[in-house]
C-alpha atoms as a PDB file:
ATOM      1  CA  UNK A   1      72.778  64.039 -16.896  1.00  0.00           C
ATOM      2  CA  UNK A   2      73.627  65.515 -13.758  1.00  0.00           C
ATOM      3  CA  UNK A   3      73.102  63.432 -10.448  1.00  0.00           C
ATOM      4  CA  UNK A   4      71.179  66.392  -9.479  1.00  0.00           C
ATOM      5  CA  UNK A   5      68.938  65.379 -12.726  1.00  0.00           C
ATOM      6  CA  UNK A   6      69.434  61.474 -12.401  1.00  0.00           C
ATOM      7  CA  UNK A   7      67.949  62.178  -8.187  1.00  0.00           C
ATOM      8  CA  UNK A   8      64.848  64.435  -9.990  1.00  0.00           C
ATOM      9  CA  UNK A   9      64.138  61.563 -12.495  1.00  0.00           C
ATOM     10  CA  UNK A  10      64.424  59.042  -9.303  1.00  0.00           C
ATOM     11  CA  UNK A  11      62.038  60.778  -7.717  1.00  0.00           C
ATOM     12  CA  UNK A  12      59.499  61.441 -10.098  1.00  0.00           C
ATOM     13  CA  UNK A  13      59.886  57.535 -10.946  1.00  0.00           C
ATOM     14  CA  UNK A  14      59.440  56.749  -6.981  1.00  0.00           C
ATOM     15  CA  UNK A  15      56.359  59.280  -6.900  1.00  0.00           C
ATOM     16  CA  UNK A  16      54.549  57.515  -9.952  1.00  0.00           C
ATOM     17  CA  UNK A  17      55.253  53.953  -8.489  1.00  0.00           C
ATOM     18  CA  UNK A  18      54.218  54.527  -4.705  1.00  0.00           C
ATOM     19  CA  UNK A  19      52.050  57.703  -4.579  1.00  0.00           C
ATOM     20  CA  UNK A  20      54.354  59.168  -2.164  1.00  0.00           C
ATOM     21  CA  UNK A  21      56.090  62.329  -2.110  1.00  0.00           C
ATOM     22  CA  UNK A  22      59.681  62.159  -1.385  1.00  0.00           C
ATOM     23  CA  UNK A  23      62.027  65.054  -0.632  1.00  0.00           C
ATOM     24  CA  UNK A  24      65.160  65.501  -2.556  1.00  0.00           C
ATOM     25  CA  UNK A  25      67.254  64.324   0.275  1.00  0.00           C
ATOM     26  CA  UNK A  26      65.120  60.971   0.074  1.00  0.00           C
ATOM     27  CA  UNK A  27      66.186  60.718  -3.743  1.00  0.00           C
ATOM     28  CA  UNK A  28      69.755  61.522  -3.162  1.00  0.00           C
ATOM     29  CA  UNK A  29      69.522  58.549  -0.214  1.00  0.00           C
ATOM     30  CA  UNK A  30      68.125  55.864  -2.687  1.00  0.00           C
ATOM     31  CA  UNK A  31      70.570  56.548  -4.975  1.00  0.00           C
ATOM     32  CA  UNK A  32      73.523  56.523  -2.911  1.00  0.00           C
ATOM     33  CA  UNK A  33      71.902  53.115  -1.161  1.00  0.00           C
ATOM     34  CA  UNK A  34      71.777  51.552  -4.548  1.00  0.00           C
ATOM     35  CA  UNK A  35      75.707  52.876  -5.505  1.00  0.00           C
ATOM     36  CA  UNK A  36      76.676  51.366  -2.362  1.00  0.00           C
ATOM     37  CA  UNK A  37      74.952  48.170  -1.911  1.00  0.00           C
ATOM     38  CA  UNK A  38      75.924  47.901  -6.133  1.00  0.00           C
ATOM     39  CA  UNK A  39      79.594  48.513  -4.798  1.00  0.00           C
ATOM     40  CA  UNK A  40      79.564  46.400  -1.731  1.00  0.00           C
ATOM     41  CA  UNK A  41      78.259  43.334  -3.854  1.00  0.00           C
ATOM     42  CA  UNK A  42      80.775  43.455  -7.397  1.00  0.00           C
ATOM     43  CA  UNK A  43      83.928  44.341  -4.498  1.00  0.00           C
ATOM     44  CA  UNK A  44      83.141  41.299  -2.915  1.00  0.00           C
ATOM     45  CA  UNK A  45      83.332  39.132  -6.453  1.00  0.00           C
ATOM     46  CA  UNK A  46      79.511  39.400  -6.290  1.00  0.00           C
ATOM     47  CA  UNK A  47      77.612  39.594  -9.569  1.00  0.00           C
ATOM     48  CA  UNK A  48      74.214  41.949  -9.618  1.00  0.00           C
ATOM     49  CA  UNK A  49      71.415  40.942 -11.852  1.00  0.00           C
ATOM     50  CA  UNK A  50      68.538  43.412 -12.336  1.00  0.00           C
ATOM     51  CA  UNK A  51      66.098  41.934 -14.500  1.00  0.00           C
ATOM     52  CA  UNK A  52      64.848  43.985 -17.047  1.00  0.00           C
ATOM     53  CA  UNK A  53      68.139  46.101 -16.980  1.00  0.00           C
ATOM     54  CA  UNK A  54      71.331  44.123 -17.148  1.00  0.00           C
ATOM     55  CA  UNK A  55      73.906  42.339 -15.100  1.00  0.00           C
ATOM     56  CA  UNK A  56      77.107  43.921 -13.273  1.00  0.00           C
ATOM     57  CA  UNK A  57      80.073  41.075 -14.044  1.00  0.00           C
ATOM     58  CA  UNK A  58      83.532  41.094 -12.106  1.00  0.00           C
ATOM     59  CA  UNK A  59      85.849  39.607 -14.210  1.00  0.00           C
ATOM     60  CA  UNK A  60      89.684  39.177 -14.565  1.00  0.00           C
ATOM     61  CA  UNK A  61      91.255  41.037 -17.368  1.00  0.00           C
ATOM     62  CA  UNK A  62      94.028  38.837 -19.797  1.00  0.00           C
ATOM     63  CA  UNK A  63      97.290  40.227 -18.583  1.00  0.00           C
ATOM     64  CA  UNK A  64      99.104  41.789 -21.731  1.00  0.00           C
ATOM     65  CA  UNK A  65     102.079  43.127 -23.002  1.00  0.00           C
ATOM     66  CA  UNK A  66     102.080  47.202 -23.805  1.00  0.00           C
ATOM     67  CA  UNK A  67     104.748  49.395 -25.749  1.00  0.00           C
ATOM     68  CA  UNK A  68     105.018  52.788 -24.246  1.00  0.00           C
ATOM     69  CA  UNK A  69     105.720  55.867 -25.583  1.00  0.00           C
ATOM     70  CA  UNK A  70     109.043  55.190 -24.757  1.00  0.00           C
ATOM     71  CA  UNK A  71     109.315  52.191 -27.182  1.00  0.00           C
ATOM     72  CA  UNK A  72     109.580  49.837 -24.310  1.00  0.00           C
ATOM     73  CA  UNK A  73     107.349  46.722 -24.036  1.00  0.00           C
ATOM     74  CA  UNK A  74     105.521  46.856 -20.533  1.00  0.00           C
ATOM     75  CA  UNK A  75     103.638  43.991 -19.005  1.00  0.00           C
ATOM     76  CA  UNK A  76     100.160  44.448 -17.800  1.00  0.00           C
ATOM     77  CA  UNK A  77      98.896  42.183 -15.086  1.00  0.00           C
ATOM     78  CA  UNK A  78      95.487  40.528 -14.684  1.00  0.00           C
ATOM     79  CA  UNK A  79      92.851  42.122 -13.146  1.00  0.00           C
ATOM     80  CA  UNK A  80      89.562  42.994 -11.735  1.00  0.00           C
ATOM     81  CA  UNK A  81      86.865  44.683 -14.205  1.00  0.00           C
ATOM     82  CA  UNK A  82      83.447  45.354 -14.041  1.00  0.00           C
ATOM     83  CA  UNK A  83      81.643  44.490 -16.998  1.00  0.00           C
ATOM     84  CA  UNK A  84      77.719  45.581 -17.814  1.00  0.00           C
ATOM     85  CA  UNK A  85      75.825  43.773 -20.220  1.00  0.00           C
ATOM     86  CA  UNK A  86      72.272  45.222 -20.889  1.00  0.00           C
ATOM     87  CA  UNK A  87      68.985  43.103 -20.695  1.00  0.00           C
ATOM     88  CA  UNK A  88      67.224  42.581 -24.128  1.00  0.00           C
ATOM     89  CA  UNK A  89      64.306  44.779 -23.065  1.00  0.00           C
ATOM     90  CA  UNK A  90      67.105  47.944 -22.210  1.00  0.00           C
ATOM     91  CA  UNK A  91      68.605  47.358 -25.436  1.00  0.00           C
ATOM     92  CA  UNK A  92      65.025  47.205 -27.403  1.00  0.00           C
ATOM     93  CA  UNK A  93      64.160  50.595 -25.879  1.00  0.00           C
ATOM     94  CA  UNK A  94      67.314  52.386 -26.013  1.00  0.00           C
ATOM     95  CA  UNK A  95      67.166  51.349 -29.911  1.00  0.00           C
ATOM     96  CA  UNK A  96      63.604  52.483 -30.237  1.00  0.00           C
ATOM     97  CA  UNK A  97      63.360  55.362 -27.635  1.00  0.00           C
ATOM     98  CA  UNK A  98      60.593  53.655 -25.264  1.00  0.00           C
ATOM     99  CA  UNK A  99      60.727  51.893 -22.634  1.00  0.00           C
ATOM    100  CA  UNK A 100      57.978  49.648 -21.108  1.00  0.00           C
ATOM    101  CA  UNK A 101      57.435  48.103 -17.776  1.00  0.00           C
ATOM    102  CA  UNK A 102      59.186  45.109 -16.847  1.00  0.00           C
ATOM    103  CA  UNK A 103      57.625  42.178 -18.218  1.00  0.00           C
END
């Protein structure tokens, strides 16, 4: 999916919740609100929790040793990851197809 696509779905979503009708520049905003404000929080150690959809975790990485293609053993350092772990109810309805409201 496109973010041309992903914005269309957005705003179909936002139309069915509020009654309103956004423009496509309003769907490209709210997503690039929620990318940033999603960025702003894990860069800043943050962990995001949306219910009914998962949680964004910043975690360090083990540092670990690497051979190359050289035959030489590297060392990796530690590091910051992000990590997403799906709710229950995203999991359910990827498995089965459907997805319900948020309980």
């Amino acid at each position: 999916m496109t973010k041309k696509d992903f914005r269309d779905l957005v705003l179909d979503s936002a139309r069915e919740i509020t009654g309103i009708n956004y423009f496509k520049k309003d769907g490209t905003m709210m997503i690039d609100a929620v990318v940033l404000a999603l960025e702003k929080a894990l860069v800043s150690g943050e962990d995001v929790e949306l219910f009914g959809f998962g949680k964004f975790k910043v975690s360090a990485s083990k540092p670990r040793k690497v051979t190359g293609i050289d035959g030489k053993t590297y060392d990796i350092q530690s590091h910051n990851v992000v990590t997403f772990k799906p709710s229950s109810r995203l999991k359910r309805g990827v498995a089965q197809g459907i997805l319900r409201p948020a309980e």
